[in-house]
PDB file of N, CA and C in Angstrom:
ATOM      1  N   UNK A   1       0.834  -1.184   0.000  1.00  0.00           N
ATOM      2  CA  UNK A   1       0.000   0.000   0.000  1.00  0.00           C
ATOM      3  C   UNK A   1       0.879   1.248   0.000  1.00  0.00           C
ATOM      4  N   UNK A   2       0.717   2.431  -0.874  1.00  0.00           N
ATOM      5  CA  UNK A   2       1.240   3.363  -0.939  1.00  0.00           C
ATOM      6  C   UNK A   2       0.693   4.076   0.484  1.00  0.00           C
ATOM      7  N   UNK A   3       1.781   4.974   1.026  1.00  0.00           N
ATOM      8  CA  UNK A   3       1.061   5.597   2.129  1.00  0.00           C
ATOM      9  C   UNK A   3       1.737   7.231   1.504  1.00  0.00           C
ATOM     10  N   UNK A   4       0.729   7.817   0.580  1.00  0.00           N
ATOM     11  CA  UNK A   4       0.876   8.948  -0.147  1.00  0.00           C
ATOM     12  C   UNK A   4      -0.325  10.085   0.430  1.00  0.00           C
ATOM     13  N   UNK A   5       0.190  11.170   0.291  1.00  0.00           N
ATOM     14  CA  UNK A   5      -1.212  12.258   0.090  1.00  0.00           C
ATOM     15  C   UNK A   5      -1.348  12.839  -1.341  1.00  0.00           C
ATOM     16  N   UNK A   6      -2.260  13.170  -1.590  1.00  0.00           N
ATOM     17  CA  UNK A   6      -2.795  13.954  -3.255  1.00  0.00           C
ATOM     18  C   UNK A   6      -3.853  14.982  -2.761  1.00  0.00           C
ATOM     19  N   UNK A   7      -3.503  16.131  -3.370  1.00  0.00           N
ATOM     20  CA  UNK A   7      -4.608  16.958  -3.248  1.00  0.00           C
ATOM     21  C   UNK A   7      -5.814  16.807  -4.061  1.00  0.00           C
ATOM     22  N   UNK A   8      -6.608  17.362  -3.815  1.00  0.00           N
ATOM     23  CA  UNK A   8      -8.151  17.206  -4.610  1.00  0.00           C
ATOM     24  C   UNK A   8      -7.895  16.929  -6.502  1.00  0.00           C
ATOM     25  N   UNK A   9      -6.524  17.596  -6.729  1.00  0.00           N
ATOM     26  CA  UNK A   9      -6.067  17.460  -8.044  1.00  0.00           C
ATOM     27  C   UNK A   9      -5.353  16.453  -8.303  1.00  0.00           C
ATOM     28  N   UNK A  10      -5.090  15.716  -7.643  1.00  0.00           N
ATOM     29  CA  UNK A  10      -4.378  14.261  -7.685  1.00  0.00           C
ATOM     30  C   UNK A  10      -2.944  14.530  -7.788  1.00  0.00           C
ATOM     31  N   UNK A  11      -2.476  15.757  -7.225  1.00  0.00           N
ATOM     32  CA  UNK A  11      -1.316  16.094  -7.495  1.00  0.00           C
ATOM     33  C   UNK A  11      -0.401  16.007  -5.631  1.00  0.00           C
ATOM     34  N   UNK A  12       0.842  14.933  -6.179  1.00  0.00           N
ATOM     35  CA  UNK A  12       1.272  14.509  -5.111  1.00  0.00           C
ATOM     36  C   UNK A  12       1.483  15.758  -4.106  1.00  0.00           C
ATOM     37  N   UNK A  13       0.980  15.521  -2.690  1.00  0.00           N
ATOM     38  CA  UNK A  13       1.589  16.173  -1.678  1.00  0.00           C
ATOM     39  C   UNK A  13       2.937  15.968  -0.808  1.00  0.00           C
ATOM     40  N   UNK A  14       4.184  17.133  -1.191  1.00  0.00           N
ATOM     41  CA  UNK A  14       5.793  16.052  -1.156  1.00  0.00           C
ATOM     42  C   UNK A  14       5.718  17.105   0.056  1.00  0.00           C
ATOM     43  N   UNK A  15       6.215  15.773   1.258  1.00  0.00           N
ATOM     44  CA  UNK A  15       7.043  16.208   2.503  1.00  0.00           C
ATOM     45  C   UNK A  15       6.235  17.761   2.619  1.00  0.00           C
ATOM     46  N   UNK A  16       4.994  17.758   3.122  1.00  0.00           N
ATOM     47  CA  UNK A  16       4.637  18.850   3.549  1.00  0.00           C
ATOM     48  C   UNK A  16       3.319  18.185   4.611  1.00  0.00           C
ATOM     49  N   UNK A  17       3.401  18.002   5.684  1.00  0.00           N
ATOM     50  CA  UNK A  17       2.347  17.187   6.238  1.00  0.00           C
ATOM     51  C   UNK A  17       1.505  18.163   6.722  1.00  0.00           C
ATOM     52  N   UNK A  18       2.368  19.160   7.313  1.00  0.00           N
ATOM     53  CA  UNK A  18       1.295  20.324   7.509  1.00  0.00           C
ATOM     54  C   UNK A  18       0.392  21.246   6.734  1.00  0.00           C
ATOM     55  N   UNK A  19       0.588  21.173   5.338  1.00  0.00           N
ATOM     56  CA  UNK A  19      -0.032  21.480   4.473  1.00  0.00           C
ATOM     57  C   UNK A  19      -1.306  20.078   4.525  1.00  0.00           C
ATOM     58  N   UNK A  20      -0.913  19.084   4.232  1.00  0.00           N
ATOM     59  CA  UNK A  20      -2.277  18.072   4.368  1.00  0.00           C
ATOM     60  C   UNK A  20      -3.281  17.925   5.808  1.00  0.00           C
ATOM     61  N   UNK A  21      -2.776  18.260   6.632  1.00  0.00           N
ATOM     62  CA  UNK A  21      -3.199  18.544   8.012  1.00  0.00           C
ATOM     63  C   UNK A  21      -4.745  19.727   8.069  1.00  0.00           C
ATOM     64  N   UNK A  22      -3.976  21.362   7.047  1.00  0.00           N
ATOM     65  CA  UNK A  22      -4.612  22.300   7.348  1.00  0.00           C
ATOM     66  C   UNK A  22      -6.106  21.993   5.883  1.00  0.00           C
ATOM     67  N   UNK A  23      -5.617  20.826   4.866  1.00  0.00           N
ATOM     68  CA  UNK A  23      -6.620  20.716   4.036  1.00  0.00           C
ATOM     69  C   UNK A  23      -7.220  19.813   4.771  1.00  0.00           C
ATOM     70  N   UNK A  24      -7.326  18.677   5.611  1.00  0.00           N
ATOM     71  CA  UNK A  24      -8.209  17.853   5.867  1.00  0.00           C
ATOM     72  C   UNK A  24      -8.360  18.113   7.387  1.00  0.00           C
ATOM     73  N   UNK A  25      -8.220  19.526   7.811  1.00  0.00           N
ATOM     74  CA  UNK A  25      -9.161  20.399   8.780  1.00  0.00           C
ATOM     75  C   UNK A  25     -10.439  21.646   7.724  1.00  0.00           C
ATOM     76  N   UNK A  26     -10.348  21.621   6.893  1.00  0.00           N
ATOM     77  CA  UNK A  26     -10.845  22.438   6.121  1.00  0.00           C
ATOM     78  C   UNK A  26     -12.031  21.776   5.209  1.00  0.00           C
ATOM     79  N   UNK A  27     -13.444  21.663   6.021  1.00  0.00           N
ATOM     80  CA  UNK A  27     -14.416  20.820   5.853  1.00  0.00           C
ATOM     81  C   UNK A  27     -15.276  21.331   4.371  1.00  0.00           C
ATOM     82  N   UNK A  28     -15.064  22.682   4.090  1.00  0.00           N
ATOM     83  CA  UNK A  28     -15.625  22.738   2.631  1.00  0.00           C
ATOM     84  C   UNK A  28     -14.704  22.178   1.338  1.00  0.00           C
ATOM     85  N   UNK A  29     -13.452  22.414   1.913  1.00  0.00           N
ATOM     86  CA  UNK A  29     -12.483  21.451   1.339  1.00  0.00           C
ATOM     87  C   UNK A  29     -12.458  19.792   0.558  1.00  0.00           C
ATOM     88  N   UNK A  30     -12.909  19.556   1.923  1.00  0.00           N
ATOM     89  CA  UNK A  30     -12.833  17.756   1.963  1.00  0.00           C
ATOM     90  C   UNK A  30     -14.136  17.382   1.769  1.00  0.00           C
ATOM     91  N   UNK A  31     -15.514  18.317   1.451  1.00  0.00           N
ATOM     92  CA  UNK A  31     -16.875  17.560   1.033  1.00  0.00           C
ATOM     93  C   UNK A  31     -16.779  17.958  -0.426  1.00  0.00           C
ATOM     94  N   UNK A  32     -17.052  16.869  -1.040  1.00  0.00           N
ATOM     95  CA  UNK A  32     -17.178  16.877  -2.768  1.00  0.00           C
ATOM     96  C   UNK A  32     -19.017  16.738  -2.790  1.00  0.00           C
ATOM     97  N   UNK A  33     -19.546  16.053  -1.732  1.00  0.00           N
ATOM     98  CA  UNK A  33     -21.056  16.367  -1.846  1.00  0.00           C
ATOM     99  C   UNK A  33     -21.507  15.203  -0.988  1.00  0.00           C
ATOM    100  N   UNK A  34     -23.178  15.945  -1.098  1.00  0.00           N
ATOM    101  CA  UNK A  34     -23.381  14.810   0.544  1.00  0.00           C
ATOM    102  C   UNK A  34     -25.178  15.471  -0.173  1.00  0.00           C
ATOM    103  N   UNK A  35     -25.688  14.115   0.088  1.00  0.00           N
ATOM    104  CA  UNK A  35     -27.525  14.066  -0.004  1.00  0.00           C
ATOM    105  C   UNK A  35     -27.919  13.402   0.824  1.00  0.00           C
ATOM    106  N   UNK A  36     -29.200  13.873   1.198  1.00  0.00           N
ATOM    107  CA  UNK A  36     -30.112  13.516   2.266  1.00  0.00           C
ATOM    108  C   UNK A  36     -31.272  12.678   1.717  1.00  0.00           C
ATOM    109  N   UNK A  37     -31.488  11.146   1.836  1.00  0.00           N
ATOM    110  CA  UNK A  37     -32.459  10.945   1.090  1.00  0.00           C
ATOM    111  C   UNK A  37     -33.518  11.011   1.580  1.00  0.00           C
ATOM    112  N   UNK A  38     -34.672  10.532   1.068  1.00  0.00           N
ATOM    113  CA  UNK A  38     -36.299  10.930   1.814  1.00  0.00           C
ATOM    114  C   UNK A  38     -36.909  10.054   3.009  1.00  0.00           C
ATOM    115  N   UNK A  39     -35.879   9.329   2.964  1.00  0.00           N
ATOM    116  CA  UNK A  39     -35.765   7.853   4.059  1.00  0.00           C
ATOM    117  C   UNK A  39     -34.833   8.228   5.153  1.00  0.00           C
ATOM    118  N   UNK A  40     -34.588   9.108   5.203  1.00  0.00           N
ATOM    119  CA  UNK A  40     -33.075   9.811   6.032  1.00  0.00           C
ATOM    120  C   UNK A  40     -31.914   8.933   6.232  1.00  0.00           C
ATOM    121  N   UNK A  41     -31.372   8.259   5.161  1.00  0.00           N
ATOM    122  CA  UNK A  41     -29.821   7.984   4.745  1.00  0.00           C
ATOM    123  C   UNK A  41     -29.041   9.028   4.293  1.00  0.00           C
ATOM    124  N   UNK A  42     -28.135   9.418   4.669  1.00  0.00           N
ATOM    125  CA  UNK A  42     -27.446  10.413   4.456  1.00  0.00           C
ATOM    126  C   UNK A  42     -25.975   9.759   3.263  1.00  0.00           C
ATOM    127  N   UNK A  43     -25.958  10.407   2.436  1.00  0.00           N
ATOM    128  CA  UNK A  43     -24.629   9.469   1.001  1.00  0.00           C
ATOM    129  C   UNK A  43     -23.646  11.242   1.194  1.00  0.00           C
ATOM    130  N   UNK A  44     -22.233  10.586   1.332  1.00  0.00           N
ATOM    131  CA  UNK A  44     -21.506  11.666   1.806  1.00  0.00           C
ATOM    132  C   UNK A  44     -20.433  11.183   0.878  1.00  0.00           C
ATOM    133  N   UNK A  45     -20.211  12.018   0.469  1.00  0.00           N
ATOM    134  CA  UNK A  45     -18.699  12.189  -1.315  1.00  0.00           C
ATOM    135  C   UNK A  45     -17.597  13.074  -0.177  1.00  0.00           C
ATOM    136  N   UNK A  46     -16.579  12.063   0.015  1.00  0.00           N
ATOM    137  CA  UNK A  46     -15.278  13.407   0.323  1.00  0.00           C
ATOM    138  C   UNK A  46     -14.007  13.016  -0.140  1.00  0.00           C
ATOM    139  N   UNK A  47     -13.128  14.045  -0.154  1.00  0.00           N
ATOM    140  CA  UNK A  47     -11.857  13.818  -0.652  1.00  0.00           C
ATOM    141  C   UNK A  47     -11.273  13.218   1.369  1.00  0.00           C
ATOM    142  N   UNK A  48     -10.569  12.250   0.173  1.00  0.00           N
ATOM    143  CA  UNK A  48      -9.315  11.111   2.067  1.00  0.00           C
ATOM    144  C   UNK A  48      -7.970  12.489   1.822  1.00  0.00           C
ATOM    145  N   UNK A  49      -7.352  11.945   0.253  1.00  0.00           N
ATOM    146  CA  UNK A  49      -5.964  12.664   0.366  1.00  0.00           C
ATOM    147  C   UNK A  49      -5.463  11.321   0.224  1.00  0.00           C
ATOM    148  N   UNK A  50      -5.595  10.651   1.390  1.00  0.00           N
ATOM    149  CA  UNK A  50      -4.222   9.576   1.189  1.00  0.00           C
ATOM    150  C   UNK A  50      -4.685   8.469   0.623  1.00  0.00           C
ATOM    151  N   UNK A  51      -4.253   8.086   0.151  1.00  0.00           N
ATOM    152  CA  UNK A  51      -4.336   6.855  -1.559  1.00  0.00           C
ATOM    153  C   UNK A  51      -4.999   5.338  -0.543  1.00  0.00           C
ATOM    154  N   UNK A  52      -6.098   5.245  -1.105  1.00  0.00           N
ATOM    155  CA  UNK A  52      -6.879   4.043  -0.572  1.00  0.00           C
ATOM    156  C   UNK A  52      -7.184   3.400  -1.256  1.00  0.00           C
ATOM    157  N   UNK A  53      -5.700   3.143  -2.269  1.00  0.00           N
ATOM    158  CA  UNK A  53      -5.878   1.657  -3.138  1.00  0.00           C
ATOM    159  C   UNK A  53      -5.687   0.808  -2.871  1.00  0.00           C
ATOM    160  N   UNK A  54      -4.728   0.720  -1.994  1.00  0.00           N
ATOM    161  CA  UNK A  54      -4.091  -0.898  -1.104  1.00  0.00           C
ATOM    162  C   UNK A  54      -3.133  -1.840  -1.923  1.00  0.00           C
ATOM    163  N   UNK A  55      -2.859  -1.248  -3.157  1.00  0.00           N
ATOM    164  CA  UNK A  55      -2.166  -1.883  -3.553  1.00  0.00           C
ATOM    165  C   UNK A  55      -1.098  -0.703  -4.505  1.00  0.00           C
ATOM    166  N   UNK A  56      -0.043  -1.479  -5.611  1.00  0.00           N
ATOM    167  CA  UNK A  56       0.640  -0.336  -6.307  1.00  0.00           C
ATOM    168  C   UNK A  56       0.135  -0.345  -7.646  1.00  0.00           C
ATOM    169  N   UNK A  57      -1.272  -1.132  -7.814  1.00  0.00           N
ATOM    170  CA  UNK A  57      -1.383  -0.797  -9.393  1.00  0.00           C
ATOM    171  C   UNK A  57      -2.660   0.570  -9.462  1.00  0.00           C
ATOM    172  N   UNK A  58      -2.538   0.791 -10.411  1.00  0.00           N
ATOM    173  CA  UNK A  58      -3.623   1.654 -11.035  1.00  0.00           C
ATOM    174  C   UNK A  58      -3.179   3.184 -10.327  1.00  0.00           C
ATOM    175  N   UNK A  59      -4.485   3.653 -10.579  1.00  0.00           N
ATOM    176  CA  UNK A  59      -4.001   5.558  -9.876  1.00  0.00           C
ATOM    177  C   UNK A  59      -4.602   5.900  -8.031  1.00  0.00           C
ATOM    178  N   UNK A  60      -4.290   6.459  -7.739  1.00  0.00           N
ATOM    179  CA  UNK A  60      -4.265   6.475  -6.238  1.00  0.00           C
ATOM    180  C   UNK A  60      -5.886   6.519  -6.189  1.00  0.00           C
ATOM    181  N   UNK A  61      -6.684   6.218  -4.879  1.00  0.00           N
ATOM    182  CA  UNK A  61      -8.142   6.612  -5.134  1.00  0.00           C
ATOM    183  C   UNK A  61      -7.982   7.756  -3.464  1.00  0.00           C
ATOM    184  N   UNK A  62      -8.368   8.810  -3.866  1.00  0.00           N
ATOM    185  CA  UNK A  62      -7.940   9.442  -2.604  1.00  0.00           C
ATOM    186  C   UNK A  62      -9.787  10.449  -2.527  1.00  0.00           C
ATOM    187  N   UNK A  63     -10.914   9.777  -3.021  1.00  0.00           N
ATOM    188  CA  UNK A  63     -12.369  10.144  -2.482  1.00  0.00           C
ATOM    189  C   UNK A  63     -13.012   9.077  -2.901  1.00  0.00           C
ATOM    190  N   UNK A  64     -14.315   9.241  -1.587  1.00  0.00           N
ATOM    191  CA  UNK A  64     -14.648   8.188  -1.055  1.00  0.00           C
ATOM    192  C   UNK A  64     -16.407   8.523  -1.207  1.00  0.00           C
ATOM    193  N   UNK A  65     -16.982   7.813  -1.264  1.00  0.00           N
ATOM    194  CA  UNK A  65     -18.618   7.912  -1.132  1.00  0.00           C
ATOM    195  C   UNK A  65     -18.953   6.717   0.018  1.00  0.00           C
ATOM    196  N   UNK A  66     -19.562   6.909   0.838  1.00  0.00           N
ATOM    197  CA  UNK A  66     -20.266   6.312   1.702  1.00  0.00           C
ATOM    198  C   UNK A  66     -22.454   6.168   2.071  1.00  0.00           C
ATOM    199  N   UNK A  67     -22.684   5.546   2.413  1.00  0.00           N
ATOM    200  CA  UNK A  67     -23.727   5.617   2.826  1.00  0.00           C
ATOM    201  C   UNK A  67     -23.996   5.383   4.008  1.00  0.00           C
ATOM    202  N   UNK A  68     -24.786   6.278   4.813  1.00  0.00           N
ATOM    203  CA  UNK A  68     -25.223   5.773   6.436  1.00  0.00           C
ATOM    204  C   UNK A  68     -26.431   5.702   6.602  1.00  0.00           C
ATOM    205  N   UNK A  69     -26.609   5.171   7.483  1.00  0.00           N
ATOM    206  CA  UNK A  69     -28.482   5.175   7.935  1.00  0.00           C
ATOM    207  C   UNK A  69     -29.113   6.505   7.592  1.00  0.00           C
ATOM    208  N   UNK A  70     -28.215   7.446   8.766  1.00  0.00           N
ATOM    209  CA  UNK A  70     -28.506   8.863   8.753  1.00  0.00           C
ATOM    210  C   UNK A  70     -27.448   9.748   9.421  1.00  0.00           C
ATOM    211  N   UNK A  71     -27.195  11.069   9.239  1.00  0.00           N
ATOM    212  CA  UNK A  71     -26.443  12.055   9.403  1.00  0.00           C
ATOM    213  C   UNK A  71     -25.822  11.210  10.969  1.00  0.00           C
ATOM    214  N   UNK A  72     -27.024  10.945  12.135  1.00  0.00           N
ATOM    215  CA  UNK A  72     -26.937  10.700  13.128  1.00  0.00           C
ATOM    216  C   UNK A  72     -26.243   9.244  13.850  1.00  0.00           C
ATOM    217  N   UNK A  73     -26.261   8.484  12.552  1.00  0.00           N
ATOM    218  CA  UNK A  73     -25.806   7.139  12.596  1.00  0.00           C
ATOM    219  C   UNK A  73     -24.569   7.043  11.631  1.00  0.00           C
ATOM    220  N   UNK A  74     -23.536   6.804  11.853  1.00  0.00           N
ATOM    221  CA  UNK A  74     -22.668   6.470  10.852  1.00  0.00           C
ATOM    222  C   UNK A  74     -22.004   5.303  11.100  1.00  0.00           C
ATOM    223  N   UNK A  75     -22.747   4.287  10.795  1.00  0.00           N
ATOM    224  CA  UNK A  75     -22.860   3.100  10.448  1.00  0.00           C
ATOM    225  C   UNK A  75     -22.502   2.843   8.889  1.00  0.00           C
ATOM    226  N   UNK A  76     -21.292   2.383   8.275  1.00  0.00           N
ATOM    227  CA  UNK A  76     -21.465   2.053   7.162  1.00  0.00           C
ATOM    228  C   UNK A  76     -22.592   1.363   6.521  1.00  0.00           C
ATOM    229  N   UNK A  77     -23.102   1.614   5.241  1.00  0.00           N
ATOM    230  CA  UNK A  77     -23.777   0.748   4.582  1.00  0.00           C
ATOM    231  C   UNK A  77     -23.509   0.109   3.391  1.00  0.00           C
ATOM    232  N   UNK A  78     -22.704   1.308   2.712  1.00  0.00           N
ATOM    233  CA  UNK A  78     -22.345   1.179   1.357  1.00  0.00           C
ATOM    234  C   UNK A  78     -21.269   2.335   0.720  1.00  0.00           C
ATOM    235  N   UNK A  79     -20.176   1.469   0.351  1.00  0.00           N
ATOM    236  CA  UNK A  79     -18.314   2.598  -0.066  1.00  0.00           C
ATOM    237  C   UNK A  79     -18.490   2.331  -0.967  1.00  0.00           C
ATOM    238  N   UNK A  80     -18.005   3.226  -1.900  1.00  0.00           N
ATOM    239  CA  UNK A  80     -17.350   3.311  -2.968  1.00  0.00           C
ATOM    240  C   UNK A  80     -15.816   4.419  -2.922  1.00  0.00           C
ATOM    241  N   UNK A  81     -15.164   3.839  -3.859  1.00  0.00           N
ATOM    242  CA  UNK A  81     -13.350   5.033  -4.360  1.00  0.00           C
ATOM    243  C   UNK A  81     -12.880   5.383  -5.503  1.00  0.00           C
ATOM    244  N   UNK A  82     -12.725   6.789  -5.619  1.00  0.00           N
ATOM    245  CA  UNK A  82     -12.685   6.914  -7.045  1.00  0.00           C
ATOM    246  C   UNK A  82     -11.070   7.460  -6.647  1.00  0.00           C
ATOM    247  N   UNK A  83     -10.502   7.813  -8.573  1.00  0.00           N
ATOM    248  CA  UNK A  83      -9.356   8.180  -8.491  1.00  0.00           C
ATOM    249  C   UNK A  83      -9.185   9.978  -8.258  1.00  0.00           C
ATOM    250  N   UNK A  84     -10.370  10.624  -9.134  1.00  0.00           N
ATOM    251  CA  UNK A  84     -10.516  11.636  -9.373  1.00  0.00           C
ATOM    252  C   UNK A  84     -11.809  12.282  -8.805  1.00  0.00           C
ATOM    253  N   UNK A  85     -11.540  13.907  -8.654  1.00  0.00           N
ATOM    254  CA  UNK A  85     -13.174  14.680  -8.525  1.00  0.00           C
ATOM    255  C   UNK A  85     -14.023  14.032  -9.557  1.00  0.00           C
ATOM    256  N   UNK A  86     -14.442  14.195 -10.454  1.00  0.00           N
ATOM    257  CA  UNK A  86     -14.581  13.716 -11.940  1.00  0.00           C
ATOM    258  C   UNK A  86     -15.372  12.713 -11.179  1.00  0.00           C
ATOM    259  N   UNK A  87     -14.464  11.790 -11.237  1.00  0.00           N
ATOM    260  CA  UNK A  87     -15.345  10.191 -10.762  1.00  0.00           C
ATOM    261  C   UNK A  87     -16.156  10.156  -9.506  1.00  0.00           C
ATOM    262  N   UNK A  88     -15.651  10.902  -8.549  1.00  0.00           N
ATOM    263  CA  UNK A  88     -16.274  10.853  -6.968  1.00  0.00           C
ATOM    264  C   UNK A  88     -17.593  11.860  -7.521  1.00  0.00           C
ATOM    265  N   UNK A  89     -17.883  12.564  -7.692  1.00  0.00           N
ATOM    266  CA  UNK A  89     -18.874  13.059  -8.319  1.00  0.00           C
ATOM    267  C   UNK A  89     -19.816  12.377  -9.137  1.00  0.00           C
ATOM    268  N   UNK A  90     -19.720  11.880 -10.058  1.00  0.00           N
ATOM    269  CA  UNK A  90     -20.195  11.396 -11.017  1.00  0.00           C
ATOM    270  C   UNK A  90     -20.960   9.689  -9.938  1.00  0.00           C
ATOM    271  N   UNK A  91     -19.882   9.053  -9.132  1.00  0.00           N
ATOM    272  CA  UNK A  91     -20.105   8.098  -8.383  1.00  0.00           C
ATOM    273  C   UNK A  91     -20.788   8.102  -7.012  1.00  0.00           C
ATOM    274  N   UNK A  92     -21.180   9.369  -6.462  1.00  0.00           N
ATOM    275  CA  UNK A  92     -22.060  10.113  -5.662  1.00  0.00           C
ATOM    276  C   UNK A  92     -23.579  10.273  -6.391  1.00  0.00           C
ATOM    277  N   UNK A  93     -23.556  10.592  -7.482  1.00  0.00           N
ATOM    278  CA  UNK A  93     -24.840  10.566  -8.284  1.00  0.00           C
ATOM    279  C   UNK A  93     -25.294   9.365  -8.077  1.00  0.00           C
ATOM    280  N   UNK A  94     -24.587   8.281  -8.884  1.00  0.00           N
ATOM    281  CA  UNK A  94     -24.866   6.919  -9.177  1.00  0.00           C
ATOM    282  C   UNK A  94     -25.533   6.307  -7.738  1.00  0.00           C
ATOM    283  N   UNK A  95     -24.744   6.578  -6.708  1.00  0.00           N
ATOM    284  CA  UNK A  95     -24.803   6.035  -5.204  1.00  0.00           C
ATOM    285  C   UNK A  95     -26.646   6.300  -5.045  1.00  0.00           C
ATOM    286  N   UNK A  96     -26.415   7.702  -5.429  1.00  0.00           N
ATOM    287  CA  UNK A  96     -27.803   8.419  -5.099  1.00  0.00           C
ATOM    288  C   UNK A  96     -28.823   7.517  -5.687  1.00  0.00           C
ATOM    289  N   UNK A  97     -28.461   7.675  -7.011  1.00  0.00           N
ATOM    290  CA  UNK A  97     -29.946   7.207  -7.534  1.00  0.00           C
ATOM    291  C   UNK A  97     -30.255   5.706  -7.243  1.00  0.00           C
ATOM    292  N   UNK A  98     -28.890   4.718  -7.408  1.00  0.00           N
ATOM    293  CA  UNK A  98     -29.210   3.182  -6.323  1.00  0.00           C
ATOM    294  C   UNK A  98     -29.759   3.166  -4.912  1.00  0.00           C
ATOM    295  N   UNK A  99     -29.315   4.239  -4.194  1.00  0.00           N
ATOM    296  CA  UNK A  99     -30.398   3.964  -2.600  1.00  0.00           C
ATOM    297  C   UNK A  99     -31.662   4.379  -3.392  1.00  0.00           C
ATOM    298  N   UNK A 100     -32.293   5.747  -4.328  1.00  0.00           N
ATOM    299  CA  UNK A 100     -33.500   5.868  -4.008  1.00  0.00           C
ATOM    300  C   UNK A 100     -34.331   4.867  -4.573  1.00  0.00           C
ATOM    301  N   UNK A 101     -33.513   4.197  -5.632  1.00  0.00           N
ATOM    302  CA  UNK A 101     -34.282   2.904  -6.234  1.00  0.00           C
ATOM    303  C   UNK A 101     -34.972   2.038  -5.219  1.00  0.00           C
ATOM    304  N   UNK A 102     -33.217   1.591  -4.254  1.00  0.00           N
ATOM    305  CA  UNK A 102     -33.912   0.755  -3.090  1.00  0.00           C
ATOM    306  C   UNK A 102     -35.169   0.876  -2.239  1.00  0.00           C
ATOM    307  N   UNK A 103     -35.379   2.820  -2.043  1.00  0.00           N
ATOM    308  CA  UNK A 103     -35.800   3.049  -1.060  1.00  0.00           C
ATOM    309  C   UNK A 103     -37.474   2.921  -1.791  1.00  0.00           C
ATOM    310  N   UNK A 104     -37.621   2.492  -2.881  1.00  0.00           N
ATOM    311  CA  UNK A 104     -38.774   2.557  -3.790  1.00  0.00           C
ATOM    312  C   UNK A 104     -39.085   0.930  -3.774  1.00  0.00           C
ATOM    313  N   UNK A 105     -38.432   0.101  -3.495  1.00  0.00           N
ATOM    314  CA  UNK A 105     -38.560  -1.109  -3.982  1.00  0.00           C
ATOM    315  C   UNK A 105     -38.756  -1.927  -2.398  1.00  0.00           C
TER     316      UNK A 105
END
């Protein structure tokens, strides 16, 4: 496992820890997006920074989508990791529209 940081641009963070420190204290920063569904599961998109591929192939995945019960519960339900904004975005949608399916079915 790489133990790297990347900023939101996927651009390596070298030997500056305090620079990654003051971005992942910086909460408008680190939310790429977050929905509330009508069932109150809360799906939360954020940038990690540090590469949560676990391995050395492919490109670092440093944002994350989650699902919880609700804002109040954070109980995993359902992860996803992308490499890029681009994808964590795009994979926050997707997240979305699979719970509300569920929450219909």
């Amino acid at each position: 496992m790489r133990s790297e940081w990347y900023d939101r641009e996927g651009k390596l963070i070298e030997d500056d820890l305090h620079g990654v420190e003051k971005l992942l204290r910086d909460k408008e920063y680190k939310r790429v997006a977050e929905t509330t569904l009508a069932d109150g599961k809360w799906v939360s998109t954020v940038w990690l920074g540090l590469d949560h591929s676990f391995d050395d192939e492919g490109p670092p995945l440093i944002f994350e989508t989650m699902v919880f019960p609700s804002r109040d519960d954070l109980s995993e339900i359902d992860c996803a990791r992308y490499a890029t904004e681009a994808e964590a975005i795009i994979g926050h949608q997707g997240m979305v529209r699979e719970w509300e399916k569920k929450e219909r079915t």
